[in-house]
PDB file of N, CA and C in Angstrom:
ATOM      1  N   UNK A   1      53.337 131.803 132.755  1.00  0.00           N
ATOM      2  CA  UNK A   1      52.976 131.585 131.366  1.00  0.00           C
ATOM      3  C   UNK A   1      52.133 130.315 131.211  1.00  0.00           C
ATOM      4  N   UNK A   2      52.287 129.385 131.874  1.00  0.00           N
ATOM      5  CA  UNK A   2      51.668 128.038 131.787  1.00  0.00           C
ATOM      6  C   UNK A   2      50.167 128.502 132.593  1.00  0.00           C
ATOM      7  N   UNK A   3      50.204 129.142 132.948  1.00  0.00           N
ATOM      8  CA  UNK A   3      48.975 129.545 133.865  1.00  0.00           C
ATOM      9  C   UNK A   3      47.669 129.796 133.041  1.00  0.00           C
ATOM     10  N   UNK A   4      48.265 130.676 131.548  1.00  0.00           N
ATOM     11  CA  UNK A   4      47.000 131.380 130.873  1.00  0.00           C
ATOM     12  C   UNK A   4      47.224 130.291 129.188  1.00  0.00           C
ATOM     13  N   UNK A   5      45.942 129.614 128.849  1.00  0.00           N
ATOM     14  CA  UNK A   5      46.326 128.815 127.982  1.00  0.00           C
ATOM     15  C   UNK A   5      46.696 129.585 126.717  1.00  0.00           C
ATOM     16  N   UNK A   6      46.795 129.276 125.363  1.00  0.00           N
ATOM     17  CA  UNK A   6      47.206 129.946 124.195  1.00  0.00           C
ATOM     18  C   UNK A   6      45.691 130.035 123.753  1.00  0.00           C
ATOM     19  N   UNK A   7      45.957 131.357 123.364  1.00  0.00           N
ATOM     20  CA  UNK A   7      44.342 131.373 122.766  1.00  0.00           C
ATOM     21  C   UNK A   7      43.753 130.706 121.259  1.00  0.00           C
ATOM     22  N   UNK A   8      45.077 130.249 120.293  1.00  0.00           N
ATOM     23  CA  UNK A   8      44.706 129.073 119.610  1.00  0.00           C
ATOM     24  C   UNK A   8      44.840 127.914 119.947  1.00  0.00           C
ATOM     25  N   UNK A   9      44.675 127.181 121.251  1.00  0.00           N
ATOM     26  CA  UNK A   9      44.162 126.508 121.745  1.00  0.00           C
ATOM     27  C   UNK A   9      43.150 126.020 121.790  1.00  0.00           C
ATOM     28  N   UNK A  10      42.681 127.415 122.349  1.00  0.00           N
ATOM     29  CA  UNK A  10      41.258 127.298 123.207  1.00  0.00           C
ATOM     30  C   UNK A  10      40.553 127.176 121.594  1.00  0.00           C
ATOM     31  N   UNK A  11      40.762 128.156 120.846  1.00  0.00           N
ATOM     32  CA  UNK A  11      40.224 128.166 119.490  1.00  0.00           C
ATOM     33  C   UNK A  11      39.824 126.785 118.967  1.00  0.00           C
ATOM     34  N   UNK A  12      41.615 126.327 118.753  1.00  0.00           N
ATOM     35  CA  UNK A  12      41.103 124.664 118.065  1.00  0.00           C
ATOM     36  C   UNK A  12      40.452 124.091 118.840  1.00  0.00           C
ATOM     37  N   UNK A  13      40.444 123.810 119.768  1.00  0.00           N
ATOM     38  CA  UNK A  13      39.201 122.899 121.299  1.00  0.00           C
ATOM     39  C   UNK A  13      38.105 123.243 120.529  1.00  0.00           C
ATOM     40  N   UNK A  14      37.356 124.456 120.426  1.00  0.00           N
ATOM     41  CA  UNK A  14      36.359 125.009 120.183  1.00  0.00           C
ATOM     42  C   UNK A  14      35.822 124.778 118.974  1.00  0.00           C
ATOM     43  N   UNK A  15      36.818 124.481 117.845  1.00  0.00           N
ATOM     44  CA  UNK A  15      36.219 124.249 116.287  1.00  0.00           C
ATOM     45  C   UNK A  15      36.110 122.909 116.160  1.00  0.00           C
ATOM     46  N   UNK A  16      37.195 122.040 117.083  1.00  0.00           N
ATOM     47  CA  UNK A  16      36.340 120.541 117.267  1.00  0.00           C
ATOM     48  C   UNK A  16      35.678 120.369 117.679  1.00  0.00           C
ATOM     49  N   UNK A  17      35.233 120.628 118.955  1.00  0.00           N
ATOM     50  CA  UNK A  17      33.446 120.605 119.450  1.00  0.00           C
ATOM     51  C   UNK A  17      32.454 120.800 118.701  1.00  0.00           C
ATOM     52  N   UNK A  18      32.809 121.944 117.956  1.00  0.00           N
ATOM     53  CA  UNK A  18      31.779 122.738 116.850  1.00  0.00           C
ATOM     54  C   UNK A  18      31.549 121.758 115.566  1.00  0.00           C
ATOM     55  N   UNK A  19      32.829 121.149 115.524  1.00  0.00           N
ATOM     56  CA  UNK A  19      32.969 120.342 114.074  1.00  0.00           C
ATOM     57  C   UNK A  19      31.969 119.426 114.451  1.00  0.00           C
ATOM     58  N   UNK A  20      32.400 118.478 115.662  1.00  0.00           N
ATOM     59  CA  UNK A  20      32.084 117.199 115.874  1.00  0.00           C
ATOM     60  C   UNK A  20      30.233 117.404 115.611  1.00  0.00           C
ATOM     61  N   UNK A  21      30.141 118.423 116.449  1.00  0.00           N
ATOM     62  CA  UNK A  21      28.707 118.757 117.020  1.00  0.00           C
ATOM     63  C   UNK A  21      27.523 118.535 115.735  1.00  0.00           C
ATOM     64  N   UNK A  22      28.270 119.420 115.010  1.00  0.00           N
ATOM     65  CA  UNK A  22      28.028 119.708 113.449  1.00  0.00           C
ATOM     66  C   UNK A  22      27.450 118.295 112.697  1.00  0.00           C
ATOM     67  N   UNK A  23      28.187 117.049 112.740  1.00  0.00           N
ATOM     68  CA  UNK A  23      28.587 115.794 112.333  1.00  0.00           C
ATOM     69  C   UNK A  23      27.374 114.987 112.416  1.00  0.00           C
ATOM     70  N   UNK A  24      26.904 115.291 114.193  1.00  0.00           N
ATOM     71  CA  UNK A  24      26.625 114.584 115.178  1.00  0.00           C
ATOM     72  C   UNK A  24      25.251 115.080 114.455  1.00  0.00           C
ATOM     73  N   UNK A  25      24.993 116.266 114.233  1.00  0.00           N
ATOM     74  CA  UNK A  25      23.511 116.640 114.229  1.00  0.00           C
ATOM     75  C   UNK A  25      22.684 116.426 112.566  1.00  0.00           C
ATOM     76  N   UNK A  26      24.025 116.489 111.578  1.00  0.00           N
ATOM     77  CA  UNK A  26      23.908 116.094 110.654  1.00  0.00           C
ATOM     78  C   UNK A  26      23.232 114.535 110.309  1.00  0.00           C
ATOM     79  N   UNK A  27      23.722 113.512 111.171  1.00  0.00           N
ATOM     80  CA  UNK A  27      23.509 112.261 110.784  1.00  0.00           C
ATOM     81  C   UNK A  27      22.561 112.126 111.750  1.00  0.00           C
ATOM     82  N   UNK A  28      21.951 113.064 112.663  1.00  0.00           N
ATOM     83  CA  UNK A  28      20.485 112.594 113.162  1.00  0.00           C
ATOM     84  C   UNK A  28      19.637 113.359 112.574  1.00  0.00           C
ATOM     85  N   UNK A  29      19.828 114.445 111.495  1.00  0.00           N
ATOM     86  CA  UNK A  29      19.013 114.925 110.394  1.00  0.00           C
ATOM     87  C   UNK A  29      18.438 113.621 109.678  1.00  0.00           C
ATOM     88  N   UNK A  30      19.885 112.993 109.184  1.00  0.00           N
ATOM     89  CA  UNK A  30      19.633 112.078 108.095  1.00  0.00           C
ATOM     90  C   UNK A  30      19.013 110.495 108.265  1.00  0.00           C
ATOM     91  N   UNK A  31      19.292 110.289 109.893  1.00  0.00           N
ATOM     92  CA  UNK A  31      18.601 109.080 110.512  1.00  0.00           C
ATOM     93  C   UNK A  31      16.698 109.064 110.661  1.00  0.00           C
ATOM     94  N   UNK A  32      16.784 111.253 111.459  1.00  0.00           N
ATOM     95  CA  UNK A  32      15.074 111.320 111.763  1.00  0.00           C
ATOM     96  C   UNK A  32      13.820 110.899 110.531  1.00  0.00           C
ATOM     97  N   UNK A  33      14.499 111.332 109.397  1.00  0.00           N
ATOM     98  CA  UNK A  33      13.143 111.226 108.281  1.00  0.00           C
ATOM     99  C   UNK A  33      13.018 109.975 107.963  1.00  0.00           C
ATOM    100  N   UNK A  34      13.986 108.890 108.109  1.00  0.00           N
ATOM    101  CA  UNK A  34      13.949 107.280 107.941  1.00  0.00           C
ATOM    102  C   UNK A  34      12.974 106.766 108.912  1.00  0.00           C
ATOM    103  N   UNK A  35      13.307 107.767 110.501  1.00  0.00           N
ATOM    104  CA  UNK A  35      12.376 106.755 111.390  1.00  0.00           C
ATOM    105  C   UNK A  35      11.058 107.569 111.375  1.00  0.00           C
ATOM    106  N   UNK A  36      11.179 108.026 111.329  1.00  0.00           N
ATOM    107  CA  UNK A  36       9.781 108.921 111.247  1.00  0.00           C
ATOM    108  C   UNK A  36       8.707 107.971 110.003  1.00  0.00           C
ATOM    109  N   UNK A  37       9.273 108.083 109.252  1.00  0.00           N
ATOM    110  CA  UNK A  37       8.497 107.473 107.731  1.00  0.00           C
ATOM    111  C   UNK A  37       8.034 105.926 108.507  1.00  0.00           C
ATOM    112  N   UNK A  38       8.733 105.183 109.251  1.00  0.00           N
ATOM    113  CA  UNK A  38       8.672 104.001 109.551  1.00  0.00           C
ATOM    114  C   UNK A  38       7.490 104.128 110.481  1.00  0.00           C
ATOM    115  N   UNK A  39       7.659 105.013 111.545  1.00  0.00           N
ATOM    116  CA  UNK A  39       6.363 105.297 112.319  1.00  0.00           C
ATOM    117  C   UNK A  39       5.161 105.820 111.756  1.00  0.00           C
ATOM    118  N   UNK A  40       5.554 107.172 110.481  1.00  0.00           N
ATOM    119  CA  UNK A  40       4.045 107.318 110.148  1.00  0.00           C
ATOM    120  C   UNK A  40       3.507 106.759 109.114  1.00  0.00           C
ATOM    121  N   UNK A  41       3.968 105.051 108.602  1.00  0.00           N
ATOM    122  CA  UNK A  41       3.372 104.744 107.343  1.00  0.00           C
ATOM    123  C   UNK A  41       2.265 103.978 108.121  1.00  0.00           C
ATOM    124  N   UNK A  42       1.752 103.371 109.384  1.00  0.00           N
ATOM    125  CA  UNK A  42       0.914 103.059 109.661  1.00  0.00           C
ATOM    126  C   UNK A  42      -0.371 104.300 109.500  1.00  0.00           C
ATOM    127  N   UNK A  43      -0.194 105.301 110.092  1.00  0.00           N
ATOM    128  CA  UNK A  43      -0.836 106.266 110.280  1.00  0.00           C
ATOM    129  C   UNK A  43      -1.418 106.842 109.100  1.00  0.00           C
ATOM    130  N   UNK A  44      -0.286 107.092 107.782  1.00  0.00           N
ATOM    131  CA  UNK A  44      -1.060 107.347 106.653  1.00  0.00           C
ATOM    132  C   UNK A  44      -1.847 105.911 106.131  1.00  0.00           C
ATOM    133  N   UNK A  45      -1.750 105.127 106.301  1.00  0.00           N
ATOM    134  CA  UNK A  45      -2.641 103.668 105.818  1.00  0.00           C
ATOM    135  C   UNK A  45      -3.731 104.028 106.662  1.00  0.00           C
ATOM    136  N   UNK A  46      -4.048 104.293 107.784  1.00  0.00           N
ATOM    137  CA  UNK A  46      -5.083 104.452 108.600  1.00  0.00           C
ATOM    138  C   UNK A  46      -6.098 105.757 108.302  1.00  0.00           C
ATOM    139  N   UNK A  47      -5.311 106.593 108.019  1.00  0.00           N
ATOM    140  CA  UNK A  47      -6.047 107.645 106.824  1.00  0.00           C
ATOM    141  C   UNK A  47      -6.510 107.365 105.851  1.00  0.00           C
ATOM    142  N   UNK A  48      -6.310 106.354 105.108  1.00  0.00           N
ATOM    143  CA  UNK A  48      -6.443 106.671 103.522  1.00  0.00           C
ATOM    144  C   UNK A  48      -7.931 105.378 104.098  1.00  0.00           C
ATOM    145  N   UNK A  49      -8.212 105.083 104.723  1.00  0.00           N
ATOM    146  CA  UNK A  49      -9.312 103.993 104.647  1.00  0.00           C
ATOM    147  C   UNK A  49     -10.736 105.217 105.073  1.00  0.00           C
ATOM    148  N   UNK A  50     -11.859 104.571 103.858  1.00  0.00           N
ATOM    149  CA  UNK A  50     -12.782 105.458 103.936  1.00  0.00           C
ATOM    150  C   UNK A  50     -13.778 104.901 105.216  1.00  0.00           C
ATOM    151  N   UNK A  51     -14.708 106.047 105.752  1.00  0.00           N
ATOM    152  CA  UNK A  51     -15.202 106.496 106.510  1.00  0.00           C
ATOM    153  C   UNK A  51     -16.510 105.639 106.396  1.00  0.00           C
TER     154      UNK A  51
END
């Protein structure tokens, strides 16, 4: 019996990974458009100068 785990086990293992994962990808959603903006405000200033 100890041999084969409980399959709500394996379940909960699986919905914390999923949770965490979830979390993890969320707050580098919410980090990317901050750094991004920081990198492309040179780039739009470098645009907007006429030709």
């Amino acid at each position: 019996m100890s041999q084969n785990p409980k399959p709500y086990n394996e379940k909960a293992e699986r919905e914390a990974r999923l949770a965490q994962a979830l979390r993890t990808n969320l707050r580098r959603r919410k980090a990317a458009p901050a750094a991004a903006a920081k990198l492309e405000a040179p780039a739009e200033t470098d645009d907007s100068l006429p030709d």
